[in-house]
N, C-alpha and C. Protein backbone atom coordinates (compact mmCIF):
# COMPACT_ATOMS: atom_id res chain seq x y z
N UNK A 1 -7.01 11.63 -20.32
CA UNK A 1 -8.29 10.93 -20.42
C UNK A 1 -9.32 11.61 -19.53
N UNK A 2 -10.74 11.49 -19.90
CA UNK A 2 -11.77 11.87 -18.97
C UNK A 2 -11.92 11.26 -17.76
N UNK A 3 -12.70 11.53 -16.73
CA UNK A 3 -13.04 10.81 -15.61
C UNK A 3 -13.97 9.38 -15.94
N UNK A 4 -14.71 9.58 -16.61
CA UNK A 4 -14.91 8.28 -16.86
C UNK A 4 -13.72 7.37 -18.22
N UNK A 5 -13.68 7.67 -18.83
CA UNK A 5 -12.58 6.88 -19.45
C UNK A 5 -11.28 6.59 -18.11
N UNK A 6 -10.79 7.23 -17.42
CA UNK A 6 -10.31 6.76 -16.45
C UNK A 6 -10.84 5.65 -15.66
N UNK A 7 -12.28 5.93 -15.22
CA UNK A 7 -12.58 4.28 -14.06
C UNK A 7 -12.77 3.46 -15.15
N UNK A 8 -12.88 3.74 -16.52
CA UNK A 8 -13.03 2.16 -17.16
C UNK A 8 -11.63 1.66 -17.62
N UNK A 9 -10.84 2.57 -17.60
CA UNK A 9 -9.66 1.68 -17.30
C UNK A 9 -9.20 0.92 -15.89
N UNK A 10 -9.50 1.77 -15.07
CA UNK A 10 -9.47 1.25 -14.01
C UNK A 10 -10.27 -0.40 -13.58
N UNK A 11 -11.85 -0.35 -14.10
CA UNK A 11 -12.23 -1.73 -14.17
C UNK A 11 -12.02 -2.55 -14.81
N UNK A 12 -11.25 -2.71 -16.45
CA UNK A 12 -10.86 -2.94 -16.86
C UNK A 12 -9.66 -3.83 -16.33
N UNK A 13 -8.95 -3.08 -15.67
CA UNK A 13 -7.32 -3.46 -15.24
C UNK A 13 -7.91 -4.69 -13.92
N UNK A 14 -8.55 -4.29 -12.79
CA UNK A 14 -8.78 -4.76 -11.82
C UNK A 14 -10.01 -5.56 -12.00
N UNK A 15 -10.71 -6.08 -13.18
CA UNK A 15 -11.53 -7.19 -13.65
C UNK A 15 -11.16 -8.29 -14.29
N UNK A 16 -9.44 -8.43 -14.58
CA UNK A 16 -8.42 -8.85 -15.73
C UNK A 16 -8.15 -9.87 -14.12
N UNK A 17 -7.26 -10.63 -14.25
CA UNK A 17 -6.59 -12.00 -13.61
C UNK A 17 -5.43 -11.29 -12.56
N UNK A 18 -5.53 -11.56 -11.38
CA UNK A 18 -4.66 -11.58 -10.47
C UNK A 18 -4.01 -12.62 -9.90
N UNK A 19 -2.74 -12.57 -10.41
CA UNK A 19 -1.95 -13.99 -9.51
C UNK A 19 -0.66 -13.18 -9.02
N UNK A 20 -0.59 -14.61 -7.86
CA UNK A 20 0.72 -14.74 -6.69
C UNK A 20 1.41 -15.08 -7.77
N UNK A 21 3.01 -14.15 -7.69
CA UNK A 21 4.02 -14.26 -8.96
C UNK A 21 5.11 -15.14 -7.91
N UNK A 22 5.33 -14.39 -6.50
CA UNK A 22 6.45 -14.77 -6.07
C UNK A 22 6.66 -14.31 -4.77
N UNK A 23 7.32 -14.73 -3.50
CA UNK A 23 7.03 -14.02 -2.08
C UNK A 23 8.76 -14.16 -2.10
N UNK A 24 9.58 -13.33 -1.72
CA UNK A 24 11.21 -13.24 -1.47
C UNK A 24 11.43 -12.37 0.22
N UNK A 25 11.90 -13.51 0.46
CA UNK A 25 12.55 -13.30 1.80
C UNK A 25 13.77 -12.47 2.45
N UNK A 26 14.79 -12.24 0.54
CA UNK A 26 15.62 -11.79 0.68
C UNK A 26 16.01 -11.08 -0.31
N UNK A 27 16.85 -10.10 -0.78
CA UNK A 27 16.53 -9.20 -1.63
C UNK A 27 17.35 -9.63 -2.76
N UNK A 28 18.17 -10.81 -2.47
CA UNK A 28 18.44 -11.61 -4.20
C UNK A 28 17.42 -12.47 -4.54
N UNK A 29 16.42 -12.92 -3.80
CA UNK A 29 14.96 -13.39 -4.72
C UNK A 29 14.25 -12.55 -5.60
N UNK A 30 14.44 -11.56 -5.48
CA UNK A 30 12.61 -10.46 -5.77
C UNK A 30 13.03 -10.59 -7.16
N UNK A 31 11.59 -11.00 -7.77
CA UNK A 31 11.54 -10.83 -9.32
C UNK A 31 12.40 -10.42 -10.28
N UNK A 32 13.07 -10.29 -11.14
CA UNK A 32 13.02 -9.29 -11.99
C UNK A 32 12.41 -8.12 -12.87
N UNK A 33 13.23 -6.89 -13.17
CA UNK A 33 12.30 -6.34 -13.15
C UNK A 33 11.94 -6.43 -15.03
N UNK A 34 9.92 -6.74 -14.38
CA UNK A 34 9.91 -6.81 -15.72
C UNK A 34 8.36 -5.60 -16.35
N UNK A 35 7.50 -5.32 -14.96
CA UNK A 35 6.45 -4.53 -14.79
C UNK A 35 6.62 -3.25 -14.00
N UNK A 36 5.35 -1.83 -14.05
CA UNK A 36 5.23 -1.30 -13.60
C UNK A 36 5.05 -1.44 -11.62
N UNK A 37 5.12 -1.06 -10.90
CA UNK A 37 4.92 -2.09 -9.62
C UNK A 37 4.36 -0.94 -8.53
N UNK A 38 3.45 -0.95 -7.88
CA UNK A 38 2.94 -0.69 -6.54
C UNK A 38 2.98 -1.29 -5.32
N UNK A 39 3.58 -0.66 -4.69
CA UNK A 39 3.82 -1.33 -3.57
C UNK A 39 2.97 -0.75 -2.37
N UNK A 40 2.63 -1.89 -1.26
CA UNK A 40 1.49 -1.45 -0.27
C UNK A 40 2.71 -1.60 0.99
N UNK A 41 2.36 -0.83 1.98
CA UNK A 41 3.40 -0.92 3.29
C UNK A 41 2.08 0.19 4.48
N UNK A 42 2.65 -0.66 5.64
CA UNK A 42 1.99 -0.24 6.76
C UNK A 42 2.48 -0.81 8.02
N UNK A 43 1.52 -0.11 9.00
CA UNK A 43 2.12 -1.10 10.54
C UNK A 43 1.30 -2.47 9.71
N UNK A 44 1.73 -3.35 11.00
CA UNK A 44 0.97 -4.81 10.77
C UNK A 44 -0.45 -4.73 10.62
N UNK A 45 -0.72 -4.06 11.52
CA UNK A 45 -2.32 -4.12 11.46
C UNK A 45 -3.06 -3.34 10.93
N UNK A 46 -2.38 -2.33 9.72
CA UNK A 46 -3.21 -1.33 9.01
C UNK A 46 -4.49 -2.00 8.23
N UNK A 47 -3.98 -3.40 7.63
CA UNK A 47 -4.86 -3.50 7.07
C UNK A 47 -4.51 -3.96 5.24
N UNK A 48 -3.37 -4.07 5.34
CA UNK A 48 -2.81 -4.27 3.87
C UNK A 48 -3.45 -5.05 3.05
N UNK A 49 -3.40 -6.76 3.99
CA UNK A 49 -4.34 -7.44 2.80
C UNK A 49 -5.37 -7.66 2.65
N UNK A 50 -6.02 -6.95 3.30
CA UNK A 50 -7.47 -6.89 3.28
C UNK A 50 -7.44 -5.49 2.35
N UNK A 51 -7.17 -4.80 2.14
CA UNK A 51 -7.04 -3.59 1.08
C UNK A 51 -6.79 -4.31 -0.67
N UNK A 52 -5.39 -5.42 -0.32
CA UNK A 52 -5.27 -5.84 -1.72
C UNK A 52 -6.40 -6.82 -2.06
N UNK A 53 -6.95 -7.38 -1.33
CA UNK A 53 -8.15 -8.72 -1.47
C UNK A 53 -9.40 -7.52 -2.33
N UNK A 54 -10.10 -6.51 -1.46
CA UNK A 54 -11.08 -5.73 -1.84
C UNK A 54 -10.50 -4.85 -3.37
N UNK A 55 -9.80 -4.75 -3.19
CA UNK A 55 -9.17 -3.92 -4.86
C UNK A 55 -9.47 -5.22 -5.73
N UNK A 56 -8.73 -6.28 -5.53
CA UNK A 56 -8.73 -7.02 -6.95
C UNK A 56 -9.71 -7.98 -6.94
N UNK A 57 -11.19 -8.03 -5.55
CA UNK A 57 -11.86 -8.78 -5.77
C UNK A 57 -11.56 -9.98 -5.54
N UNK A 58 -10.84 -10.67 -4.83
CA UNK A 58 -10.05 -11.67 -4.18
C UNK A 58 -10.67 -11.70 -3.02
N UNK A 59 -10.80 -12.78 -2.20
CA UNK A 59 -11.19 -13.32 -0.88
C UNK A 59 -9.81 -13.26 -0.44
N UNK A 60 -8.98 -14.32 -0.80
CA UNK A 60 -7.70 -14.75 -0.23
C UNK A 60 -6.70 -14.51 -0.87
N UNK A 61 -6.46 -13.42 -1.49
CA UNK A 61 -5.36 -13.09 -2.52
C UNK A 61 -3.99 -12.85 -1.97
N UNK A 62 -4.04 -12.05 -0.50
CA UNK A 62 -3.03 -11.96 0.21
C UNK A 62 -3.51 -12.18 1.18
N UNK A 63 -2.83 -12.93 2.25
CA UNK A 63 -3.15 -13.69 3.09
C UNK A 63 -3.62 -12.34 4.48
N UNK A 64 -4.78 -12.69 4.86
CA UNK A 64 -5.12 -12.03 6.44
C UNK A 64 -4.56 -12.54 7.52
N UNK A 65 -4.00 -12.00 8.49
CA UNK A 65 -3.69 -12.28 9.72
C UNK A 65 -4.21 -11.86 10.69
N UNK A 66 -4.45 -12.67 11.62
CA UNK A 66 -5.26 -12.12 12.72
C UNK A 66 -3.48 -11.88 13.89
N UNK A 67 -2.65 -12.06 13.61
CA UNK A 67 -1.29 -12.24 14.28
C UNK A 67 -0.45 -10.63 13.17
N UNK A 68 -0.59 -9.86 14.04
CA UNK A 68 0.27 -8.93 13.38
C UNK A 68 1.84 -8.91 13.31
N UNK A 69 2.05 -8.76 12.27
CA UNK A 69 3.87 -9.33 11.79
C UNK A 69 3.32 -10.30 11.07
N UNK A 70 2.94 -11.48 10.94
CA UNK A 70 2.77 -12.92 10.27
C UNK A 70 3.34 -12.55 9.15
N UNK A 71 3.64 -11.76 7.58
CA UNK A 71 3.55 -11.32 6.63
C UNK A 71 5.05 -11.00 7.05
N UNK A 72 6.06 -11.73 6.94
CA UNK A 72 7.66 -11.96 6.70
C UNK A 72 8.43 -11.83 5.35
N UNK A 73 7.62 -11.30 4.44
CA UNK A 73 8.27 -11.39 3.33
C UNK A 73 7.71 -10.65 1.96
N UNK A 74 8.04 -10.19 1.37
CA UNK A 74 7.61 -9.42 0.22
C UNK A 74 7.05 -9.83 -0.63
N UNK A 75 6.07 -9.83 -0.98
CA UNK A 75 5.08 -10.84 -2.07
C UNK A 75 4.48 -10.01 -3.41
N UNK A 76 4.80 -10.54 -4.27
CA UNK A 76 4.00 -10.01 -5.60
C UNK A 76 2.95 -10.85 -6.58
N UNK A 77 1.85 -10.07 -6.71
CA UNK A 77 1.08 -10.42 -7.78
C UNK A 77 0.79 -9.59 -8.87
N UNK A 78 0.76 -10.26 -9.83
CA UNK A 78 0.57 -9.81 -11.20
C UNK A 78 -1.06 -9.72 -11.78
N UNK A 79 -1.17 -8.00 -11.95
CA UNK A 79 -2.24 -8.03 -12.17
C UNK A 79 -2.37 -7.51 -13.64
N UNK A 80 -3.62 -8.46 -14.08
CA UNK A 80 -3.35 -8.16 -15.46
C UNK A 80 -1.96 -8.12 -16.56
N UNK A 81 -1.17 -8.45 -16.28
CA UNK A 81 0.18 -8.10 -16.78
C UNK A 81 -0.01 -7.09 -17.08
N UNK A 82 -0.40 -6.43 -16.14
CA UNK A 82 0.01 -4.65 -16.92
C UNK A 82 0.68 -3.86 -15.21
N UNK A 83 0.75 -4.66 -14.36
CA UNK A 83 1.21 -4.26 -12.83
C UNK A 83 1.13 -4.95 -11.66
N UNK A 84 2.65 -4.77 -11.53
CA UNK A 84 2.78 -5.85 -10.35
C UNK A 84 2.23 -4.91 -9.03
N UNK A 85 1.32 -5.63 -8.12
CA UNK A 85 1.13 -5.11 -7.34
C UNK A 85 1.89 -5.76 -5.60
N UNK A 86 2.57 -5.17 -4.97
CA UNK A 86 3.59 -5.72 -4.29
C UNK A 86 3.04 -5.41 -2.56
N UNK A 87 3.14 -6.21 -2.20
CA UNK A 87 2.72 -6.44 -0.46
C UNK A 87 4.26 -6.60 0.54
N UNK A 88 4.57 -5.20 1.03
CA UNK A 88 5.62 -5.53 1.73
C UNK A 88 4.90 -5.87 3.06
N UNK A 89 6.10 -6.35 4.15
CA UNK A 89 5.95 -6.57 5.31
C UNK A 89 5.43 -5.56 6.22
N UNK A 90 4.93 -5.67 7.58
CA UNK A 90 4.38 -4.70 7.79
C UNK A 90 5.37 -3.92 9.01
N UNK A 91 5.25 -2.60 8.81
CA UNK A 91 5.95 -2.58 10.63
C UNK A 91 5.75 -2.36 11.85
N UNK A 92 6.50 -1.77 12.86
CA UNK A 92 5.66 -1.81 13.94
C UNK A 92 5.06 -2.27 15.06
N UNK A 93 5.34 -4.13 14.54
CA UNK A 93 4.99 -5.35 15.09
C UNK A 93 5.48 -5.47 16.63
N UNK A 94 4.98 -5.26 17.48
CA UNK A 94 5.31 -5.48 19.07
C UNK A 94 5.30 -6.89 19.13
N UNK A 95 5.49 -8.02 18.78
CA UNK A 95 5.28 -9.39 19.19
C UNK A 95 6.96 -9.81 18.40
N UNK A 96 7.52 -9.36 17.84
CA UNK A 96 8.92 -9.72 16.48
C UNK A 96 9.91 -9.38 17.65
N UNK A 97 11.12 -9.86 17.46
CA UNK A 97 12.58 -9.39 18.36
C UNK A 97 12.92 -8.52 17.71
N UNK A 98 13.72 -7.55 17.98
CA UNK A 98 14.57 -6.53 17.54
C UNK A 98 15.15 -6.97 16.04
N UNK A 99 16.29 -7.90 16.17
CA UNK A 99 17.19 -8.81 15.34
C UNK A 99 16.35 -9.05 14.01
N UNK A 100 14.91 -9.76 14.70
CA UNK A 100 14.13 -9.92 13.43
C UNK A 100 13.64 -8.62 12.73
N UNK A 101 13.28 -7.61 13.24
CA UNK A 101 12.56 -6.38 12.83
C UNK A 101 13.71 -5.92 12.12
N UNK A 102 14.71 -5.92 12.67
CA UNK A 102 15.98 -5.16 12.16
C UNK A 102 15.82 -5.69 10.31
N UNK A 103 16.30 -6.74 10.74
CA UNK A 103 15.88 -7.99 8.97
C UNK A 103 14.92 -7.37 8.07
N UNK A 104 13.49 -7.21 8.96
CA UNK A 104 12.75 -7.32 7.59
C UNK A 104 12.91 -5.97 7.33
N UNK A 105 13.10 -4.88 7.95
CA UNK A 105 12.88 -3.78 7.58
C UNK A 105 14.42 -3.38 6.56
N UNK A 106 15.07 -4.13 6.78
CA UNK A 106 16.28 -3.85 5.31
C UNK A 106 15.77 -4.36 4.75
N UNK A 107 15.13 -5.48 4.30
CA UNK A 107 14.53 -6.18 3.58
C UNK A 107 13.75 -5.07 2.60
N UNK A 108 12.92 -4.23 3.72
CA UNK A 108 12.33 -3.36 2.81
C UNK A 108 12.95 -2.18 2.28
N UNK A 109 13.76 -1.98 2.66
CA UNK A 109 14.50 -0.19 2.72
C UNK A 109 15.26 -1.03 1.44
N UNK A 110 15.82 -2.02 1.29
CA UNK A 110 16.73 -2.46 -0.34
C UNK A 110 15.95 -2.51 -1.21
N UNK A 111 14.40 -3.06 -1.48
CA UNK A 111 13.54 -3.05 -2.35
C UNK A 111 13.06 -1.45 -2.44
N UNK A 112 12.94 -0.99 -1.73
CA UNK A 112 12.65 0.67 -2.07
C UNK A 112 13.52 1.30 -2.49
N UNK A 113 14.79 1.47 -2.42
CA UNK A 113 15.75 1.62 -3.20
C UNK A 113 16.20 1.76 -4.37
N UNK A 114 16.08 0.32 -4.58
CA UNK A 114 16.91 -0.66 -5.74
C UNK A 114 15.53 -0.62 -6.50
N UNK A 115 14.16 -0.26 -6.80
CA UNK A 115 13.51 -1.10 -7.65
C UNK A 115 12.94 0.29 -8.66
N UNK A 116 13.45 0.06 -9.84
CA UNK A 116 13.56 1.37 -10.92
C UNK A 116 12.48 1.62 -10.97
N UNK A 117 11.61 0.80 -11.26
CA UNK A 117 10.08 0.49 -11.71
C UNK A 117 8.90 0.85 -11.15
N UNK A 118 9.64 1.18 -9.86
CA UNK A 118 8.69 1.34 -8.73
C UNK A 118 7.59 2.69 -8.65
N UNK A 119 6.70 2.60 -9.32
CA UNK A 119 5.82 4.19 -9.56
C UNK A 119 5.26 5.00 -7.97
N UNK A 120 4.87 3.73 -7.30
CA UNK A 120 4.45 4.46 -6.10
C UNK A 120 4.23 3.49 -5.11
N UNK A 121 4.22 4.27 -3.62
CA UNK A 121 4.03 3.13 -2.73
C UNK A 121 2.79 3.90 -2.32
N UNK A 122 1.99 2.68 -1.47
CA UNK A 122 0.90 2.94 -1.00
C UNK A 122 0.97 2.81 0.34
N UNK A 123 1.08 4.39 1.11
CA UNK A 123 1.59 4.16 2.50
C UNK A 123 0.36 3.83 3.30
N UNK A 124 -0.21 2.52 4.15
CA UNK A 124 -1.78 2.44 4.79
C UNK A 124 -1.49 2.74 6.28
N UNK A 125 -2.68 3.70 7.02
CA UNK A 125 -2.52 4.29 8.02
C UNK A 125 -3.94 3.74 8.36
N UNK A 126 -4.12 3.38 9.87
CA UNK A 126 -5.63 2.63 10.13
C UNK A 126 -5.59 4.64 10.78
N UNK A 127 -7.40 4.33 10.24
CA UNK A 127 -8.29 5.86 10.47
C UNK A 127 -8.25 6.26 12.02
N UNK A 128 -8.45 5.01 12.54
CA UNK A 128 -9.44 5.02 13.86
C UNK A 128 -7.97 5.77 14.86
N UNK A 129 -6.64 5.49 14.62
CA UNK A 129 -5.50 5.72 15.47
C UNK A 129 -4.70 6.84 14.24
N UNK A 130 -5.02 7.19 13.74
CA UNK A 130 -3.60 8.52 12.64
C UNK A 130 -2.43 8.07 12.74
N UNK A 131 -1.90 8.69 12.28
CA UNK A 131 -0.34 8.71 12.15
C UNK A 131 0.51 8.29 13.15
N UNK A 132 0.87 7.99 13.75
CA UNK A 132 1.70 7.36 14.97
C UNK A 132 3.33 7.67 14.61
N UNK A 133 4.21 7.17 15.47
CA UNK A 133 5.80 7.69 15.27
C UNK A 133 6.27 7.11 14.14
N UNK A 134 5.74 5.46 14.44
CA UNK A 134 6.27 4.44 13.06
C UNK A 134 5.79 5.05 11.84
N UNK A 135 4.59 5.88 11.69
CA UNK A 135 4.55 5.76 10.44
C UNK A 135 4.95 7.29 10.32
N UNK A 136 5.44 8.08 11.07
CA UNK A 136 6.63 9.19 10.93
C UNK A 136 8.12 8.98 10.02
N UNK A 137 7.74 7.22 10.81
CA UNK A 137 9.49 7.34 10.54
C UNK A 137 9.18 6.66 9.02
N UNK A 138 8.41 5.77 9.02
CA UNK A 138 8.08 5.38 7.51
C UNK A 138 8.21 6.49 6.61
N UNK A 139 7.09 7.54 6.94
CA UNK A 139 7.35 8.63 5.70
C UNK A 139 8.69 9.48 5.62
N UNK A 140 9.44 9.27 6.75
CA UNK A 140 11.01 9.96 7.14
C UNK A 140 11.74 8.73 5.87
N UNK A 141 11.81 7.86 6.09
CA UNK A 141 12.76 7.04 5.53
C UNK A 141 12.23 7.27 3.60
N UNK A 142 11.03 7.32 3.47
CA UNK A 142 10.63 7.24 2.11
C UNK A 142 10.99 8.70 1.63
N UNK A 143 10.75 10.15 2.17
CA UNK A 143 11.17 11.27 1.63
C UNK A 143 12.63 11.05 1.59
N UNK A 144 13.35 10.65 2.48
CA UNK A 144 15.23 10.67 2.13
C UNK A 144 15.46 9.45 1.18
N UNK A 145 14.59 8.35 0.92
CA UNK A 145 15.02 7.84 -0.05
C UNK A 145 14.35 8.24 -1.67
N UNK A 146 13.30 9.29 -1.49
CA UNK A 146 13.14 9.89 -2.64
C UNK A 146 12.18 8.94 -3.17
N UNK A 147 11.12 8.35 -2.67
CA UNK A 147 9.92 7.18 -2.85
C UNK A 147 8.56 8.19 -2.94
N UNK A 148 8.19 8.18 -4.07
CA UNK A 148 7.08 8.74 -3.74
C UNK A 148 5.88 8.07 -3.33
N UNK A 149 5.73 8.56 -2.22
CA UNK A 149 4.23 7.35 -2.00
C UNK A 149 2.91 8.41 -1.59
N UNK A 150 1.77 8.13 -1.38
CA UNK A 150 0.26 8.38 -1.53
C UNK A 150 -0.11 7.72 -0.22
N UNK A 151 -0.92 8.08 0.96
CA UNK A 151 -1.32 7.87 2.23
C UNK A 151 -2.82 7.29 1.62
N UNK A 152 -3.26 6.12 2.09
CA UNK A 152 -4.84 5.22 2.45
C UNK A 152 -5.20 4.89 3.71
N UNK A 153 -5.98 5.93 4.16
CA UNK A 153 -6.72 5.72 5.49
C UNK A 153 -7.45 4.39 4.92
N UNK A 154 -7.12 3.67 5.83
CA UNK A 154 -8.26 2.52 6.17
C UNK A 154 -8.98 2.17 7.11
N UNK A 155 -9.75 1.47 7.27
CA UNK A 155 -11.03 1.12 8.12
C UNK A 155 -11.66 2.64 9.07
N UNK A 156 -12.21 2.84 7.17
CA UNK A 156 -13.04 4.01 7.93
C UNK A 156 -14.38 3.98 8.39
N UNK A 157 -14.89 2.63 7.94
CA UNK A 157 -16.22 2.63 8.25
C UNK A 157 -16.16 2.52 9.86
N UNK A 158 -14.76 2.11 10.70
CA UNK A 158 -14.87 2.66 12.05
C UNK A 158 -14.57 4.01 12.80
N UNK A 159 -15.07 4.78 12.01
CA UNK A 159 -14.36 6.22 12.38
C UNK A 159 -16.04 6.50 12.59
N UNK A 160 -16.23 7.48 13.35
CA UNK A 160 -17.46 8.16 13.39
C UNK A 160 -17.95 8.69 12.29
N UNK A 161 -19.42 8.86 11.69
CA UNK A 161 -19.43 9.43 10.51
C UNK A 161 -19.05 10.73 10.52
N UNK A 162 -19.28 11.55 11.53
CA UNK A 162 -19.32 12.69 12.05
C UNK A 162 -18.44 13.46 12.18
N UNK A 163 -17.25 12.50 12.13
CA UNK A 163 -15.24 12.59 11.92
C UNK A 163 -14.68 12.60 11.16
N UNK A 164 -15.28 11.78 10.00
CA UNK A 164 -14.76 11.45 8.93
C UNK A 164 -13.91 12.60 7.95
N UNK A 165 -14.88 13.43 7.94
CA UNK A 165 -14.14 14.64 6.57
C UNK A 165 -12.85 15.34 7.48
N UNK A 166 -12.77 15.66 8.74
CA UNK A 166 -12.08 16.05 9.62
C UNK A 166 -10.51 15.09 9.43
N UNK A 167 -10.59 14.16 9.81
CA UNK A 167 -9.71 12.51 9.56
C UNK A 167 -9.24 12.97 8.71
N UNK A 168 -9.78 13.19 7.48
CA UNK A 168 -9.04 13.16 6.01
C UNK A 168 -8.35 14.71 5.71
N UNK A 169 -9.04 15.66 5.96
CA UNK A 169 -8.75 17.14 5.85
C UNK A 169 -7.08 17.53 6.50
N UNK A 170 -7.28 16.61 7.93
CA UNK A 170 -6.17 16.73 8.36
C UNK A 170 -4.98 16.22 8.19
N UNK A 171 -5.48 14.81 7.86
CA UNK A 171 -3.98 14.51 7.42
C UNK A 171 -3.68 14.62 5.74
N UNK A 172 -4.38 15.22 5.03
CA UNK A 172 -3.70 15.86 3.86
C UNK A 172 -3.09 17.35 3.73
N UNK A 173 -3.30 17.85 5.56
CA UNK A 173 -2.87 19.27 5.37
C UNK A 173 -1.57 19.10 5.99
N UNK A 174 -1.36 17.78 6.64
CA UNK A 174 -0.01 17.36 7.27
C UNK A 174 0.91 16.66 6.14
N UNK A 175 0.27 16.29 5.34
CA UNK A 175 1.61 15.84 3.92
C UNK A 175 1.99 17.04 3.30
N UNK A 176 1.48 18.20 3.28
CA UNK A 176 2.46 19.12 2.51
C UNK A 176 3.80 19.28 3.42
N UNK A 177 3.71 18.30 4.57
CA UNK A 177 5.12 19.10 5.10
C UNK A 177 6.01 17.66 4.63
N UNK A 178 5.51 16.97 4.33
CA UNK A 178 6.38 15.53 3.54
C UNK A 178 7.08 15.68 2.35
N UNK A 179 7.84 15.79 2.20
CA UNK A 179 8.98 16.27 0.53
C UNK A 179 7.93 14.99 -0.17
N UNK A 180 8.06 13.45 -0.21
CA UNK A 180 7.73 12.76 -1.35
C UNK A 180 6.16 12.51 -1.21
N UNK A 181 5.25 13.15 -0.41
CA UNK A 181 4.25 12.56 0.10
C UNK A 181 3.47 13.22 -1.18
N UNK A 182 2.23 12.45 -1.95
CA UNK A 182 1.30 12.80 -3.19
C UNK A 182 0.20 13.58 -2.29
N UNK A 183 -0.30 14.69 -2.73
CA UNK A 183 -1.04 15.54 -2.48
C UNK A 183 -2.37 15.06 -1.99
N UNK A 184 -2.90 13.46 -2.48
CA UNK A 184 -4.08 13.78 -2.46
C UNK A 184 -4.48 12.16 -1.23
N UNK A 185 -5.37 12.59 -0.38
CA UNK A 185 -5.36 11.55 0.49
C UNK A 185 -6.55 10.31 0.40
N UNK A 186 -6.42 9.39 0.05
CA UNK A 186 -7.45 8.17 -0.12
C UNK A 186 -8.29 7.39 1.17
N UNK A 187 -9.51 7.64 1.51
CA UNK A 187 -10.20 7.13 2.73
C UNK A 187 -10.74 5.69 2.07
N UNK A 188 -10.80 4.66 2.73
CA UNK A 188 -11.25 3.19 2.12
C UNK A 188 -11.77 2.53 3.49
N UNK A 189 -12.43 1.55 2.70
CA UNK A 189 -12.73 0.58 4.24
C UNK A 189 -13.23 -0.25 3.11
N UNK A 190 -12.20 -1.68 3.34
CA UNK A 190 -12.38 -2.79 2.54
C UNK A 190 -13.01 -3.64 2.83
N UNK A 191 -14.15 -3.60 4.53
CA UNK A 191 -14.93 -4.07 5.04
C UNK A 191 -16.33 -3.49 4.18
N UNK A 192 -16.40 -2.26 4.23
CA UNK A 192 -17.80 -1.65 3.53
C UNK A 192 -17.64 -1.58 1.82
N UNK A 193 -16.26 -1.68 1.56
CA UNK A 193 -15.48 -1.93 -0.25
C UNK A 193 -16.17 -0.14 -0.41
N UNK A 194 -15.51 0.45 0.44
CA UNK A 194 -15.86 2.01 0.04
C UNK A 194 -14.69 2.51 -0.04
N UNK A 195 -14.45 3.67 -0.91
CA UNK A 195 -13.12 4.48 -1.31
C UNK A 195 -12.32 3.79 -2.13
N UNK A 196 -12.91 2.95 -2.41
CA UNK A 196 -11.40 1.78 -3.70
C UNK A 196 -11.58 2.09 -4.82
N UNK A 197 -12.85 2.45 -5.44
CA UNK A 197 -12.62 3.09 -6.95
C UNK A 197 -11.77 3.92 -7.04
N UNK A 198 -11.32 5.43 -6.24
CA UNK A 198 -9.96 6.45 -6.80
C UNK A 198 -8.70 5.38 -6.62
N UNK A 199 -8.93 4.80 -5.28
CA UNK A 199 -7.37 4.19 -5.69
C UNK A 199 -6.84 3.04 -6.42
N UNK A 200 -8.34 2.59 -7.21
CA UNK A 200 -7.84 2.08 -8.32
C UNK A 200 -7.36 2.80 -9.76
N UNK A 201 -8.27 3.55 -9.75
CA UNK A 201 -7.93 4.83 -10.92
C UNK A 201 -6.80 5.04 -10.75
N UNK A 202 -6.17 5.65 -9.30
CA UNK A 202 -4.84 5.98 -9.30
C UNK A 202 -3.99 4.95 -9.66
N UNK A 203 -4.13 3.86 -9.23
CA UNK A 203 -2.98 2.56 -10.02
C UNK A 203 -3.07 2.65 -11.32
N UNK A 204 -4.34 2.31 -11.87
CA UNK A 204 -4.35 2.36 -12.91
C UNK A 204 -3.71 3.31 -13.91
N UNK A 205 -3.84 4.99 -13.41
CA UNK A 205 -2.90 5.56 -14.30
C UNK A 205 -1.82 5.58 -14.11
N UNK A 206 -0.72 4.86 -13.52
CA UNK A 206 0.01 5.04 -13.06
C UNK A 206 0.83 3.86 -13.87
N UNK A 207 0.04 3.15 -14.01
CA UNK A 207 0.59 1.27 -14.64
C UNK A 207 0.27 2.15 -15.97
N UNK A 208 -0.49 2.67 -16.58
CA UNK A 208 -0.36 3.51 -18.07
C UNK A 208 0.89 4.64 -18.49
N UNK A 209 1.32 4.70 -17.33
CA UNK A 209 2.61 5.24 -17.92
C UNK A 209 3.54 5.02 -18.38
């Protein structure tokens, strides 16, 4: 398809009905599989649901926390019935016990795994701090499990303007050393609702496959 026939699918898809399908705590709840599915993952405070709220035009679609960790459980909404879009837990959380962190993060490593369907994850990295160890080990655990996922700088409208192309230049010259990492890097800030048209396009073609 052309570039524009692409964003009108894209508005198309993300102008259609978004609902809460189901939140699973444990990995014999999670749905069946019955859709294409995207999944969002980050530290706690990247910024996740405030990323899924500004994509689908939602205020409260996935819940904000001002308490990083709060978000215990894997949640899906159905967008458009044409893609589930999936909110894992976040990591990273300095306030959680060990015992608990230990939990959710199998929690997530079995759904990344196990889920056939799964086209891509959406790994979110806040702009203002880069890459950090956790999200080393995030992209460590997703290349050995063979996940392909796509990096979203967020909250860039707090980055200097002056930084900005720098921010992004660099850390797309640091995913070629990632086996599953997608080539191309997405800047957003769901405060200013800037950078969300490509990465809706990108869902969007992605739920067309």
């Amino acid at each position: 398809m052309s570039d524009k026939a692409d964003s009108e699918a894209a508005r198309k898809l993300f102008a259609g009905d978004c609902d809460f399908v189901a939140g699973a705590t444990t990995i014999e709840i999670i749905p069946a599989l019955k859709l294409p599915e995207i999944a969002f993952v980050g530290r706690s405070n990247a910024g996740k649901s405030s990323l899924i709220n500004a994509l689908t035009g939602r205020k409260a679609l996935a819940r904000v926390s001002n308490t990083p960790g709060r978000t215990r459980q894997i949640n899906f909404f159905d967008l458009g019935h044409k893609v589930m879009l999936v909110d894992l837990p976040g990591y990273g959380f300095a306030q959680a016990s060990k015992a608990m962190a230990e939990e959710w993060q199998g929690l997530i490593l079995n759904y990344l795994r196990g889920r056939a369907n799964l086209k891509r994850v959406m790994l979110l990295i806040d702009a203002r701090r880069g890459v950090m160890d956790t999200d080393r080990q995030a992209m460590g655990i997703l290349d050995k499990s063979a996940v392909s996922y796509a990096v979203v700088l967020t909250k860039m409208d707090k980055v200097k303007p002056a930084e900005r192309d720098a921010v992004v230049t660099g850390l797309t010259a640091d995913l070629t050393k990632q086996i599953a990492a997608y080539p191309e890097t997405f800047a957003t800030s769901a405060d200013e609702k800037t950078g969300l048209d490509p990465v809706k396009m990108h869902i969007a073609a992605l739920a067309a496959r």
